[in-house]
C-alpha atoms as a PDB file:
ATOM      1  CA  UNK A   1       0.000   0.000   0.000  1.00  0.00           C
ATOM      2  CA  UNK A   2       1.589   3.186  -0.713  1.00  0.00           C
ATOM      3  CA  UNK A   3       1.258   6.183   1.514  1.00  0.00           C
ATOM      4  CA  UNK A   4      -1.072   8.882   1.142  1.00  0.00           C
ATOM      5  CA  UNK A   5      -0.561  12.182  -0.806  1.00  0.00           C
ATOM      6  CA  UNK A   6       0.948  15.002   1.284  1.00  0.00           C
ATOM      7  CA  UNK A   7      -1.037  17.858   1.014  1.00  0.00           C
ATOM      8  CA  UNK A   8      -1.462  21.379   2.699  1.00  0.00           C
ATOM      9  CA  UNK A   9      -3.043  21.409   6.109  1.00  0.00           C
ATOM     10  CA  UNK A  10      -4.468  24.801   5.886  1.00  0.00           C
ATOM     11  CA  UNK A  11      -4.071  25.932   2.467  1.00  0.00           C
ATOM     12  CA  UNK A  12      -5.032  29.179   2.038  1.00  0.00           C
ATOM     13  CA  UNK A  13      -6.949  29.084  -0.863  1.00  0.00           C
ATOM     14  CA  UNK A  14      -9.134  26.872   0.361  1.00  0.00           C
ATOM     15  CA  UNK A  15      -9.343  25.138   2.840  1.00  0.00           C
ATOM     16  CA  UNK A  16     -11.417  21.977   1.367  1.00  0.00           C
ATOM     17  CA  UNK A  17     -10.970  18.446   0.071  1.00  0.00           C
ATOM     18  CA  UNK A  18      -7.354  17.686   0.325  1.00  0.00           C
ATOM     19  CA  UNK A  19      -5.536  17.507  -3.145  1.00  0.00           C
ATOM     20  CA  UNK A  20      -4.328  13.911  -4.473  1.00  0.00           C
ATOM     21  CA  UNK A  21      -8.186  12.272  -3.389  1.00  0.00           C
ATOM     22  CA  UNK A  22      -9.779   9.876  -5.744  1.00  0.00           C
ATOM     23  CA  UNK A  23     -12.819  11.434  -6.329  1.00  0.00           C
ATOM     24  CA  UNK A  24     -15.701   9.770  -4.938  1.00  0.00           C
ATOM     25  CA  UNK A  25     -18.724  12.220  -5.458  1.00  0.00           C
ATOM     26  CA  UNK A  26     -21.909  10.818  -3.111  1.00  0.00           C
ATOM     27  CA  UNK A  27     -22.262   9.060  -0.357  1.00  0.00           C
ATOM     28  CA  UNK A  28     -23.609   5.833  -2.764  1.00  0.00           C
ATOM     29  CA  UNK A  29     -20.505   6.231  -3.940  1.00  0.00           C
ATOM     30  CA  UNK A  30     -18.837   6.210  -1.293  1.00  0.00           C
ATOM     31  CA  UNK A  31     -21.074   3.453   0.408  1.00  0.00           C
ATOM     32  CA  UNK A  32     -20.516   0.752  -2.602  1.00  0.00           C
ATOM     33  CA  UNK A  33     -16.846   1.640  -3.449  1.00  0.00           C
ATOM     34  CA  UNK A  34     -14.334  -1.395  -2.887  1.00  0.00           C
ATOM     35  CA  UNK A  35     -12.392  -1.110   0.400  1.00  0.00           C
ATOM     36  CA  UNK A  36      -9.190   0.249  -1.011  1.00  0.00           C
ATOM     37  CA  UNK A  37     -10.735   2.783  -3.018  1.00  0.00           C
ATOM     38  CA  UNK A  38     -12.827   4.372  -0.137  1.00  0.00           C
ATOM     39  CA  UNK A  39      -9.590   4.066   2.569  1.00  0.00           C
ATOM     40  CA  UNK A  40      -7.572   5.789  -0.472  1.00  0.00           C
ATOM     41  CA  UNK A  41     -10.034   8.507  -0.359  1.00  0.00           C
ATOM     42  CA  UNK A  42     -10.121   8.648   3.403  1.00  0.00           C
ATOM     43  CA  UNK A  43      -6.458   9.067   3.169  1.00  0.00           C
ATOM     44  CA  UNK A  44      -7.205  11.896   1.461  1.00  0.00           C
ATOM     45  CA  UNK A  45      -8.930  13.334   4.345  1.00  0.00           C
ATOM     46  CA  UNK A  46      -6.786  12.284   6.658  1.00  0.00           C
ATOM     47  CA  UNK A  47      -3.358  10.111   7.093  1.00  0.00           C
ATOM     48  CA  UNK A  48      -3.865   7.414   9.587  1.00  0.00           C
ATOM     49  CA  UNK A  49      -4.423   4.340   7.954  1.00  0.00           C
ATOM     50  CA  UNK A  50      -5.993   3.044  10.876  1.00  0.00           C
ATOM     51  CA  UNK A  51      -8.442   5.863  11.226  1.00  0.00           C
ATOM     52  CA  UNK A  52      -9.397   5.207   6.890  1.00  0.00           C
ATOM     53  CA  UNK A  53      -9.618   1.817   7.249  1.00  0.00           C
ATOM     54  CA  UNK A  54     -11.714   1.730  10.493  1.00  0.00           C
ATOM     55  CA  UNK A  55     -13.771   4.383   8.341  1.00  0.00           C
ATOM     56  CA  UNK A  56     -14.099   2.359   5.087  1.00  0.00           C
ATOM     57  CA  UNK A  57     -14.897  -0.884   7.339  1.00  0.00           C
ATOM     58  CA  UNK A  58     -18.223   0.934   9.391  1.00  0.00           C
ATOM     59  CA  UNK A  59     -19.845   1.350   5.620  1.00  0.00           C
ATOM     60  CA  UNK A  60     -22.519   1.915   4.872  1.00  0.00           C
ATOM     61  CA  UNK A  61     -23.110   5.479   6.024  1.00  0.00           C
ATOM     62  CA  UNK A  62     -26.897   6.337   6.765  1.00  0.00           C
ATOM     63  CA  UNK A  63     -26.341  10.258   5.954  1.00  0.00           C
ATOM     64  CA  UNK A  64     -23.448  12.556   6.029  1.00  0.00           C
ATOM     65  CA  UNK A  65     -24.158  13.437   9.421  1.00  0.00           C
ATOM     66  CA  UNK A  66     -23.246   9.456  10.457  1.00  0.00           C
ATOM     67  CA  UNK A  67     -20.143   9.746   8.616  1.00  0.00           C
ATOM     68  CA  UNK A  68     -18.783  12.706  10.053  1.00  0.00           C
ATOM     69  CA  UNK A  69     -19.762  11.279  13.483  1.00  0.00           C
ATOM     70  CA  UNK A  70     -18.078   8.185  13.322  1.00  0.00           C
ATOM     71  CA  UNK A  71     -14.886  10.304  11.672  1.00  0.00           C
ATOM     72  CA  UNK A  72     -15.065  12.086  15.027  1.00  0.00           C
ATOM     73  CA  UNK A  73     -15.183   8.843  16.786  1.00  0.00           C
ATOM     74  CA  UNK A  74     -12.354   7.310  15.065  1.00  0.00           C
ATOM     75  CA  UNK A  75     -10.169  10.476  15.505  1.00  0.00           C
ATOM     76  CA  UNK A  76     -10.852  10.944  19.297  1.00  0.00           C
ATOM     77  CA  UNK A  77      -9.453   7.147  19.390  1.00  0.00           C
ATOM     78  CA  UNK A  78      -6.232   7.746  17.739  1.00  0.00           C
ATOM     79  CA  UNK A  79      -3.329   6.772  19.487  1.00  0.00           C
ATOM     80  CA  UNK A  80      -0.414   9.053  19.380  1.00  0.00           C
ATOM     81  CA  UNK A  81       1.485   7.060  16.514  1.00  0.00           C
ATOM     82  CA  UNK A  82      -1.244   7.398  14.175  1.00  0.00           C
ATOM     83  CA  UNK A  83      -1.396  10.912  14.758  1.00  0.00           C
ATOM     84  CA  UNK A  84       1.890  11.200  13.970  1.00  0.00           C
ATOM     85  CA  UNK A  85       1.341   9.537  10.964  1.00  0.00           C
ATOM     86  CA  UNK A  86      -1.555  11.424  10.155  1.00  0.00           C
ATOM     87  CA  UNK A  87       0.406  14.746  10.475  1.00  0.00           C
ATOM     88  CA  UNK A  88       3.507  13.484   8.488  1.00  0.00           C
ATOM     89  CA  UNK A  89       1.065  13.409   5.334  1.00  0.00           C
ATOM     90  CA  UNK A  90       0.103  17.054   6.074  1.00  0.00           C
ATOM     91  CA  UNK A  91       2.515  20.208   4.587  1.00  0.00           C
ATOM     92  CA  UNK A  92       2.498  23.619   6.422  1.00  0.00           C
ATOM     93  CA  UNK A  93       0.100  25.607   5.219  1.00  0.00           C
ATOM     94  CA  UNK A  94       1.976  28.846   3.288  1.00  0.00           C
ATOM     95  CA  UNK A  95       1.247  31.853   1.106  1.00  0.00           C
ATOM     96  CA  UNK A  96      -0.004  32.806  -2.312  1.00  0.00           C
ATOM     97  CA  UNK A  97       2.782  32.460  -4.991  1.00  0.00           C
ATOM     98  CA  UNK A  98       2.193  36.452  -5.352  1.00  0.00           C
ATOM     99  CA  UNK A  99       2.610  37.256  -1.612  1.00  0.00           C
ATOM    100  CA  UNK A 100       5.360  39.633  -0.414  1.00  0.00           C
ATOM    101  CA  UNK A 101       8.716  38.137  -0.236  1.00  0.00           C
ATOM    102  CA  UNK A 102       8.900  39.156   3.313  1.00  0.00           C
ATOM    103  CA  UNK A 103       5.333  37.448   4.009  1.00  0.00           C
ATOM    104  CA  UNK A 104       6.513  34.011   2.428  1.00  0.00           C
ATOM    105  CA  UNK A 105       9.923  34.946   4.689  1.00  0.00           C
ATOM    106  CA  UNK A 106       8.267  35.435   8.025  1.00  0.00           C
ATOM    107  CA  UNK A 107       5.768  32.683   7.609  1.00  0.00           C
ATOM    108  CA  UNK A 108       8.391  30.562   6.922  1.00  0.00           C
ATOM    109  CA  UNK A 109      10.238  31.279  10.043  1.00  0.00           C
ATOM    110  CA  UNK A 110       7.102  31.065  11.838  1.00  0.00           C
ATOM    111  CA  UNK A 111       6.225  27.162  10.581  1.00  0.00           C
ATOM    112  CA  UNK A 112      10.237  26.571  11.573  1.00  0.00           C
ATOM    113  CA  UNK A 113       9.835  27.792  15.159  1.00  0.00           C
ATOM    114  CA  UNK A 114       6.857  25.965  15.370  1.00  0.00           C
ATOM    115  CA  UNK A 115       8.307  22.296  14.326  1.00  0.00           C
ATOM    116  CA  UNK A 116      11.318  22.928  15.983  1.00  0.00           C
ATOM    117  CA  UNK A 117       9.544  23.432  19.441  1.00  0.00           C
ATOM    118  CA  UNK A 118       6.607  20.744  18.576  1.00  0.00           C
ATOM    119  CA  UNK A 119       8.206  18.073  15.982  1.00  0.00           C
ATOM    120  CA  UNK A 120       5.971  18.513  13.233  1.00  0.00           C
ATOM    121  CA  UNK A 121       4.235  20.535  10.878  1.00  0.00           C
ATOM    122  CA  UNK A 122       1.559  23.583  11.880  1.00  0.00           C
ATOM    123  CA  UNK A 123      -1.946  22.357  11.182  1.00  0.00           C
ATOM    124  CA  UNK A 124      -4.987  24.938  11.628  1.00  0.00           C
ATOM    125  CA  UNK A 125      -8.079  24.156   9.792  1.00  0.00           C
ATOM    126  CA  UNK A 126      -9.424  27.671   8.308  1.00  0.00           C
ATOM    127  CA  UNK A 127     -13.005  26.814   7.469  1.00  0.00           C
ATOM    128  CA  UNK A 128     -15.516  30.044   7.962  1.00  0.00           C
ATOM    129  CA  UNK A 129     -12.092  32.499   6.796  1.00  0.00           C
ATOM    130  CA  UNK A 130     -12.339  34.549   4.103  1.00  0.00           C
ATOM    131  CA  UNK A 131      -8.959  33.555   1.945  1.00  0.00           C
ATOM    132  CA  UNK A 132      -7.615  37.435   2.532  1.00  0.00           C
ATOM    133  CA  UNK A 133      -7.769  36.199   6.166  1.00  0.00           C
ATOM    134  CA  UNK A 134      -6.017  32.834   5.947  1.00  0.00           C
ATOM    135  CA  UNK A 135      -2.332  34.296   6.003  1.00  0.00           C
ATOM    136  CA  UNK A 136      -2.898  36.309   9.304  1.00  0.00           C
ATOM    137  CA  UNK A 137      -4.893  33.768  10.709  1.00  0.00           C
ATOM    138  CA  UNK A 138      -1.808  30.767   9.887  1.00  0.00           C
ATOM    139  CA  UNK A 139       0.645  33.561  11.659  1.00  0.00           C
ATOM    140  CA  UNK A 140      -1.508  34.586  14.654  1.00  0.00           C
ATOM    141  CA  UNK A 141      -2.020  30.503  15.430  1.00  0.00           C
ATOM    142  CA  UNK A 142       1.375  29.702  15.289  1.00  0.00           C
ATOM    143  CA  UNK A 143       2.390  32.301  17.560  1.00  0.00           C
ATOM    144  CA  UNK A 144      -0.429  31.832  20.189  1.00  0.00           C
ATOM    145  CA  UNK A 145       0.770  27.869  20.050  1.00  0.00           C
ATOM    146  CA  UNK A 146       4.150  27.861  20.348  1.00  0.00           C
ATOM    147  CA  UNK A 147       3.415  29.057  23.902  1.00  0.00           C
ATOM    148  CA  UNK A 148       1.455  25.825  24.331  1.00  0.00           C
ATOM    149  CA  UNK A 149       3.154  23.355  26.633  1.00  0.00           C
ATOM    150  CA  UNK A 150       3.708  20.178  24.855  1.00  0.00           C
ATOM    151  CA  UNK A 151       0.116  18.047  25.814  1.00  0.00           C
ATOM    152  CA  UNK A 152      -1.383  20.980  25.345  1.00  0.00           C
ATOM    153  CA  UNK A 153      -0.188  21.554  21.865  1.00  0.00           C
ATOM    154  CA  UNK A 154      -1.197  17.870  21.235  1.00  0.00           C
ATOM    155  CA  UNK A 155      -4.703  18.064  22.198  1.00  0.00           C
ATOM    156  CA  UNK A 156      -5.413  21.498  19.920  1.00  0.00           C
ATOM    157  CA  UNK A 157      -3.157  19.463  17.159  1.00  0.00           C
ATOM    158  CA  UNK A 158      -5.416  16.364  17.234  1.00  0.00           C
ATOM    159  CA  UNK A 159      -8.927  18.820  16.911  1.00  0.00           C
ATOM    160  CA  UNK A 160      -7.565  20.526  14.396  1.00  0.00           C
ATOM    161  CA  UNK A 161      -7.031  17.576  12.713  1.00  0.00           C
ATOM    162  CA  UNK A 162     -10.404  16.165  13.129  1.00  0.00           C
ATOM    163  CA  UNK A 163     -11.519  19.350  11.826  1.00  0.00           C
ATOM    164  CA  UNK A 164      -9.847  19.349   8.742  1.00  0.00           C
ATOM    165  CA  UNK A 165     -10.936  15.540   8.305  1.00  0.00           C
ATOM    166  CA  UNK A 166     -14.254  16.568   8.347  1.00  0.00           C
ATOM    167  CA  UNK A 167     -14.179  19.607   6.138  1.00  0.00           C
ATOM    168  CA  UNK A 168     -12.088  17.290   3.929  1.00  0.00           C
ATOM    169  CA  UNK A 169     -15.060  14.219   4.174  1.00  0.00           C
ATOM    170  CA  UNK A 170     -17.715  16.770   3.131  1.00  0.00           C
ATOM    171  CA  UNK A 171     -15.884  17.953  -0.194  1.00  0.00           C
ATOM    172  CA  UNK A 172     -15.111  14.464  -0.615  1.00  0.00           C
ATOM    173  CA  UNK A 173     -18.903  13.527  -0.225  1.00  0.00           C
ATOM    174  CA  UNK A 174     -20.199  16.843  -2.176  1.00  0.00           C
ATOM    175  CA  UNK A 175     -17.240  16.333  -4.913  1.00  0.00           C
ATOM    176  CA  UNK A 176     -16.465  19.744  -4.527  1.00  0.00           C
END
């Protein structure tokens, strides 16, 4: 099995379905798909294998609303190594190509600070932020984190991550 796509945690041009995701449009679709093709889209949502294939095993999904709820489920249960792995298929979230040299300069100092102190990438899920907002919003997180203790930083890590799963499971869902 090869290992998911990396993709950006909190991209700022969206915020959606994660990039490299087979697209399965619908729940049907998603209901009826053979096992490797729905935990290869879950991957896409998220990178714990465990976490996809415990998701892809519960089908069929009465509504959207189940999905998302056992997605919760399954992420509330991850053990620390598959959060780890789910993070090491994320990339830091960065700037518009046209952004300010000094922007893309700072923010990359920022993300460095931040995996220096914590061991892996920044992850913020941006859902509800307008995309002008995104950059300021990546900077002010980082900053208010690093003075997160270590469990601390862990906790808000693994709900961030469940909330980009789930914004990534409705695009996924929607096809959008």
């Amino acid at each position: 099995m090869r290992p998911p796509v990396p993709r950006t945690a909190a991209p700022v041009r969206n915020s959606g379905p994660a990039q490299g995701r087979t697209g399965l449009p619908g729940l049907d679709r998603f209901n009826t798909a053979p096992s490797a093709e729905a935990e290869a889209a879950l991957l896409g949502c998220s990178g714990s294998r465990r976490w996809a294939q415990r998701l892809a095993a519960h089908r069929p999904y009465p509504d959207l609303d189940a999905l998302l709820a056992a997605a919760d489920e399954a992420g509330y249960d991850l053990p620390p190594a598959d959060l780890a792995e789910a993070l090491a298929a994320e990339v830091s979230p960065g700037l518009h190509h046209a952004a300010p040299p000094s922007a893309h300069l700072a923010l990359r100092a920022a993300h460095a600070a931040y995996e220096c102190r914590f061991g892996h990438v920044f992850v913020i899920c941006l859902d509800g932020f307008e995309p002008a907002e995104r950059p300021d919003q990546v900077l002010a997180g980082i900053r208010a984190r690093l003075g997160h203790d270590p469990d601390q930083e862990r906790v808000v890590t693994a709900e961030e991550m469940r909330r980009l799963a789930r914004g990534r499971i409705i695009g996924l869902i929607s096809g959008s």
